[in-house]
N, C-alpha and C. Protein backbone atom coordinates (compact mmCIF):
# COMPACT_ATOMS: atom_id res chain seq x y z
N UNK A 1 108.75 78.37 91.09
CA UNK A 1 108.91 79.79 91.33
C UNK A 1 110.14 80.27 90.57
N UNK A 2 110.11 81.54 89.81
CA UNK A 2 111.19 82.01 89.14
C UNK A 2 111.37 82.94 90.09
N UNK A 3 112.40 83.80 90.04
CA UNK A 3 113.62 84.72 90.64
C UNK A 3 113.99 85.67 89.48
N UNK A 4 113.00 86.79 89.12
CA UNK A 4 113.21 87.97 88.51
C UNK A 4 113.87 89.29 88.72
N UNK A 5 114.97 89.85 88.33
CA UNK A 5 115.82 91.34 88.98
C UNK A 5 115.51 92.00 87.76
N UNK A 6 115.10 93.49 88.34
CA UNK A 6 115.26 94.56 87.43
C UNK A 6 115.27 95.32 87.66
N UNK A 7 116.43 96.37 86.58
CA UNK A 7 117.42 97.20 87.91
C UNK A 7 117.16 98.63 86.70
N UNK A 8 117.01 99.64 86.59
CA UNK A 8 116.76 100.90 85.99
C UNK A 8 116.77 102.03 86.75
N UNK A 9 116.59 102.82 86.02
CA UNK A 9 115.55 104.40 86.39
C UNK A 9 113.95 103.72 87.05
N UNK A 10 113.91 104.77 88.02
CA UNK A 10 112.87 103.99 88.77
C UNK A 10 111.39 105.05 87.45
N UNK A 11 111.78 105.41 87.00
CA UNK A 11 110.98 105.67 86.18
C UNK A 11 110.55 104.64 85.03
N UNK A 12 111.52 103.65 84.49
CA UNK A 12 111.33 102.92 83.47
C UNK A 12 111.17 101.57 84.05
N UNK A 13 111.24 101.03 85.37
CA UNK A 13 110.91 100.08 85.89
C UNK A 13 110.19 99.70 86.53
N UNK A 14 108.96 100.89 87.17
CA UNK A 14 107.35 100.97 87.46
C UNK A 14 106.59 100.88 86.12
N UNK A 15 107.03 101.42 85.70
CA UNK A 15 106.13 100.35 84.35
C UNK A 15 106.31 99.40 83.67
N UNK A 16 107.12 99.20 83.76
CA UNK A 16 107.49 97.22 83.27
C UNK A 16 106.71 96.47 83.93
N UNK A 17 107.23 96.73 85.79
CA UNK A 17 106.37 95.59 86.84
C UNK A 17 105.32 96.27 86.84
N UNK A 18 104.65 96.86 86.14
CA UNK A 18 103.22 97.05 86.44
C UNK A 18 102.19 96.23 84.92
N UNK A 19 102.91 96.46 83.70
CA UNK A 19 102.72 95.64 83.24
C UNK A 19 102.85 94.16 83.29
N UNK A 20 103.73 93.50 83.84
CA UNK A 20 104.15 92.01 84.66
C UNK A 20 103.12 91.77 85.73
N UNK A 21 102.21 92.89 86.10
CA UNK A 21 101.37 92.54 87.12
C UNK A 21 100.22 91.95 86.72
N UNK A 22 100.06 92.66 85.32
CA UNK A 22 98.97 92.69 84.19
C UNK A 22 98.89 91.11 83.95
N UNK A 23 99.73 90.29 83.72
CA UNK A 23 99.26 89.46 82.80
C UNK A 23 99.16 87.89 83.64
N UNK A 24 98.07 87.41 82.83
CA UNK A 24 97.34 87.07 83.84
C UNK A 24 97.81 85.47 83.70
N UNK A 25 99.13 85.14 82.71
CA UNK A 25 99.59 84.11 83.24
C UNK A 25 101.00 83.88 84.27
N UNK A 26 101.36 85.32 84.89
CA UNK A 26 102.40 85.02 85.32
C UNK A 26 101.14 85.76 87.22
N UNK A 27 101.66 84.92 88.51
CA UNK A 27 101.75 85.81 89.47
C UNK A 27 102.98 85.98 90.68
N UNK A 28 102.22 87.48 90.21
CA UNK A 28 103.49 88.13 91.55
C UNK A 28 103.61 87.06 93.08
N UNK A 29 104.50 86.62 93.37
CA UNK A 29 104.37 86.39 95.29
C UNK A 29 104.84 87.56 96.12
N UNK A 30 105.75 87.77 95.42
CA UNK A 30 106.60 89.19 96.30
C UNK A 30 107.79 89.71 95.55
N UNK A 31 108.21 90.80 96.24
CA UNK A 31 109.22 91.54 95.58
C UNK A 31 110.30 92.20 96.99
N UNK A 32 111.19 92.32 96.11
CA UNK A 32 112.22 93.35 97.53
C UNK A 32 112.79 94.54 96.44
N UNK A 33 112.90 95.53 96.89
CA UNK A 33 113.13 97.00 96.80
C UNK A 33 114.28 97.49 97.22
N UNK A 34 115.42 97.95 96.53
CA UNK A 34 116.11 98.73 97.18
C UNK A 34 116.59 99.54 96.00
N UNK A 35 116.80 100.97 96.78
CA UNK A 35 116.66 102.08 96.01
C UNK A 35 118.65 102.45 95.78
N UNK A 36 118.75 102.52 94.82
CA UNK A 36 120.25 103.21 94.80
C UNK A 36 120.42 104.70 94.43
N UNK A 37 120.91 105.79 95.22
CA UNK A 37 121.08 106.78 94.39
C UNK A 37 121.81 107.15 93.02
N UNK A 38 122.71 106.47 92.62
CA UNK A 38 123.54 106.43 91.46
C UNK A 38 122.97 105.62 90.73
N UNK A 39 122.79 104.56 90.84
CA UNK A 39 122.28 103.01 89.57
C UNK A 39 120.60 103.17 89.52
N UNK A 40 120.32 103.96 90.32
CA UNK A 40 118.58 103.31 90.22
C UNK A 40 117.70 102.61 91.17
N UNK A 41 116.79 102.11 90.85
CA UNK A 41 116.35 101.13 91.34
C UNK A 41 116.56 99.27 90.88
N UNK A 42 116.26 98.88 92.03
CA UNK A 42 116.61 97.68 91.80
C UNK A 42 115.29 96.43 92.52
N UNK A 43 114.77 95.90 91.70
CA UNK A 43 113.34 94.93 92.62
C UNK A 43 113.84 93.83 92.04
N UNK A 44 113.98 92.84 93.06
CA UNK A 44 113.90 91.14 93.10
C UNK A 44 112.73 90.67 92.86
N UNK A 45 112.24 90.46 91.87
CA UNK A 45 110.25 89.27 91.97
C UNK A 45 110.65 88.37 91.88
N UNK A 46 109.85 87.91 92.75
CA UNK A 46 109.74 85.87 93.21
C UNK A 46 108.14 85.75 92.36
N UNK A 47 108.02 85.20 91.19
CA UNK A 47 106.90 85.00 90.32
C UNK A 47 106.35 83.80 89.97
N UNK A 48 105.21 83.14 90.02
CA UNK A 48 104.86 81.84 89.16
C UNK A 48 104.78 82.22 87.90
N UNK A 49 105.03 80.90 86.98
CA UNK A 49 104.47 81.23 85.83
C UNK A 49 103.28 80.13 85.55
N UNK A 50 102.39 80.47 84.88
CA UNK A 50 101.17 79.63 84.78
C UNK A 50 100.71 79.58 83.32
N UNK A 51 101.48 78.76 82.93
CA UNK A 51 100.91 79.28 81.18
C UNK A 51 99.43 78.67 80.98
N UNK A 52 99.20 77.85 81.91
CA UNK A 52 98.17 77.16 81.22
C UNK A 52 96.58 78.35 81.42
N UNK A 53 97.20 78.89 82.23
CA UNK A 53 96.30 80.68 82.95
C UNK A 53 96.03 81.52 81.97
N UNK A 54 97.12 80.90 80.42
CA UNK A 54 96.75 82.16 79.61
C UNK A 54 95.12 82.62 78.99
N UNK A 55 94.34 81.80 78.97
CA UNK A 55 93.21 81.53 78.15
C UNK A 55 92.41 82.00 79.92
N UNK A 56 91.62 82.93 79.73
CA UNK A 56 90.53 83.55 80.69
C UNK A 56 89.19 83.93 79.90
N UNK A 57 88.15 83.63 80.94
CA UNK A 57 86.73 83.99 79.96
C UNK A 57 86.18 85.12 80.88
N UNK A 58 85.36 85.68 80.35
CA UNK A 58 85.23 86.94 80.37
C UNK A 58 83.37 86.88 80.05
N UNK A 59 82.57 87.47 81.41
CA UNK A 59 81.38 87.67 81.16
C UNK A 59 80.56 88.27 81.13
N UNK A 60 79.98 88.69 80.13
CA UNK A 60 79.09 90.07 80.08
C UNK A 60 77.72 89.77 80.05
N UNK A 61 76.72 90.32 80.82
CA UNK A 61 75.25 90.35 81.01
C UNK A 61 74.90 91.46 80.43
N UNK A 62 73.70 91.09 79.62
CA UNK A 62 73.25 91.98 78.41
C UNK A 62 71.99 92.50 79.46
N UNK A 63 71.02 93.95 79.08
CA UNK A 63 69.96 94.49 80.15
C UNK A 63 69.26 92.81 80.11
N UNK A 64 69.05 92.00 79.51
CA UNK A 64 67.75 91.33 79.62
C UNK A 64 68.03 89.92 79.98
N UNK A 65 69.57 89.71 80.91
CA UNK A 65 69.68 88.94 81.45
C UNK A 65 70.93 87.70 80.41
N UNK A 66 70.54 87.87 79.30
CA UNK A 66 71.20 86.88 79.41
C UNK A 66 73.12 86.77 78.78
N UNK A 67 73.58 85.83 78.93
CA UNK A 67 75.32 85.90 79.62
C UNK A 67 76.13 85.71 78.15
N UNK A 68 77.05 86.31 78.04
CA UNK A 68 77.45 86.26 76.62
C UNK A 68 79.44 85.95 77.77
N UNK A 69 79.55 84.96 77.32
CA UNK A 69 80.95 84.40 77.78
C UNK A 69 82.28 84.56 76.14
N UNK A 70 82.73 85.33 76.56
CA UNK A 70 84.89 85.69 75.58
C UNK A 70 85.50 84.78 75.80
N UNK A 71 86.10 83.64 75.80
CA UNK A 71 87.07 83.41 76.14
C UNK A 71 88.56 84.05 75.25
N UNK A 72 89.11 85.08 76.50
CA UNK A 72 90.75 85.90 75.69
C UNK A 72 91.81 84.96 75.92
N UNK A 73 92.72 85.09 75.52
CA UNK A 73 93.97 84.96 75.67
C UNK A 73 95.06 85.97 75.73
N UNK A 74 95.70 86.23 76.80
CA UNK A 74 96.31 86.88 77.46
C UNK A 74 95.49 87.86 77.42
N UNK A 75 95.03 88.03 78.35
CA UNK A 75 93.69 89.00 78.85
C UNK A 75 94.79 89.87 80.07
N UNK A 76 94.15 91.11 79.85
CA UNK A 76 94.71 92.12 80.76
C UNK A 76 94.04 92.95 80.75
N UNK A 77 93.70 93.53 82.56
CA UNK A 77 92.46 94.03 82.92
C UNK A 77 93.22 95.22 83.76
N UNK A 78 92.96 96.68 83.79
CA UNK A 78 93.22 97.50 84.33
C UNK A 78 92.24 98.19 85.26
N UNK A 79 91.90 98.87 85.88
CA UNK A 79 90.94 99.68 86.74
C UNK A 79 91.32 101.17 86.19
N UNK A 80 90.55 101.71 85.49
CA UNK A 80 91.04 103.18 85.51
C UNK A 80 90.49 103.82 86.48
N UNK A 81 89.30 103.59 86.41
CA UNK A 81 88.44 105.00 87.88
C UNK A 81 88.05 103.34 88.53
N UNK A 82 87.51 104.19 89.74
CA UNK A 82 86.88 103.07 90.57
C UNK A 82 85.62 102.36 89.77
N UNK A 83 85.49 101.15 89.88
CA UNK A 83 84.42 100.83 89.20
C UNK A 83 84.64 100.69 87.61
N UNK A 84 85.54 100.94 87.07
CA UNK A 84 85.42 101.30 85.34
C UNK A 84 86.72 100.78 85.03
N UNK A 85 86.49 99.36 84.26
CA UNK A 85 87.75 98.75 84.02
C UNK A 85 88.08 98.62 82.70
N UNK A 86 89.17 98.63 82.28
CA UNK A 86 89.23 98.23 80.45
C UNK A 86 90.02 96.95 80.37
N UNK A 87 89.36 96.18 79.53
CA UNK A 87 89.65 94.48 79.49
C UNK A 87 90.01 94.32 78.41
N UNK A 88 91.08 93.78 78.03
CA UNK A 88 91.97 93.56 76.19
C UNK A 88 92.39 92.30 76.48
N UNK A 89 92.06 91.33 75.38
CA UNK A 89 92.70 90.30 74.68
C UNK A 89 92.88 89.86 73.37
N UNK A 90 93.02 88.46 73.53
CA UNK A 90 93.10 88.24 72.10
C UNK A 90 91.92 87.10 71.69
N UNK A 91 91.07 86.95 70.57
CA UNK A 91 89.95 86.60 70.61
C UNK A 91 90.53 85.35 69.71
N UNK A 92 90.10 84.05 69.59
CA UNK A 92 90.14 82.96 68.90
C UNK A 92 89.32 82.28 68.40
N UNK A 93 89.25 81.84 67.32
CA UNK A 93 88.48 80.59 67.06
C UNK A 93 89.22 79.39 66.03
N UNK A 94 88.23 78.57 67.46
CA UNK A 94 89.35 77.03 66.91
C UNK A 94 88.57 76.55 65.88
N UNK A 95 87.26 77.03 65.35
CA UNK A 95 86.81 76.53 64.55
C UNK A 95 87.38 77.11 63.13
N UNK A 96 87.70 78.21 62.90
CA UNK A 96 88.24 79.29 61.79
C UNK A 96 89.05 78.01 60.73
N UNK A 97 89.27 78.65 60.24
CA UNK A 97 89.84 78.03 58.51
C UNK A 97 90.97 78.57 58.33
């Protein structure tokens, strides 16, 4: 377990840890919060890191059934509306030249 602080404008530090939430080799366990009026905000994350997590496959069913498998690397998956997600990685091949 690592022991992460990051201390800002609570404006520029909801999106950092929200990107840190994103990726899908590190996970969150928890966090602590405390708000300063002068300095900002300030969050403690208690995080794994999992590198070996970086590589995720990804599966799509075509109308006629059959399964077409991605494997990304560092894959990061958002929800924009309910139901409707956008999925980005990075695509490889170990066979390439």
């Amino acid at each position: 377990m690592l022991k992460v602080q990051v201390e800002g404008q609570m404006e520029k530090v909801q999106p950092f840890l929200s990107d840190l939430k994103q990726r899908s080799q590190i996970e969150l366990l928890k966090n602590e919060t405390k708000i300063h009026e002068e300095e900002g905000i300030r969050v403690i994350c208690y995080v794994d890191h999992n590198p070996e997590k970086r590589v995720k496959t990804v599966q799509l069913s075509t109308i006629d059934g059959n399964k077409i498998q991605l494997p990304l690397m560092d894959l990061i998956q958002v929800e924009m509306d309910k139901g409707k997600k956008i999925i980005t990685g990075r695509s490889f091949d170990i066979f390439g030249s």
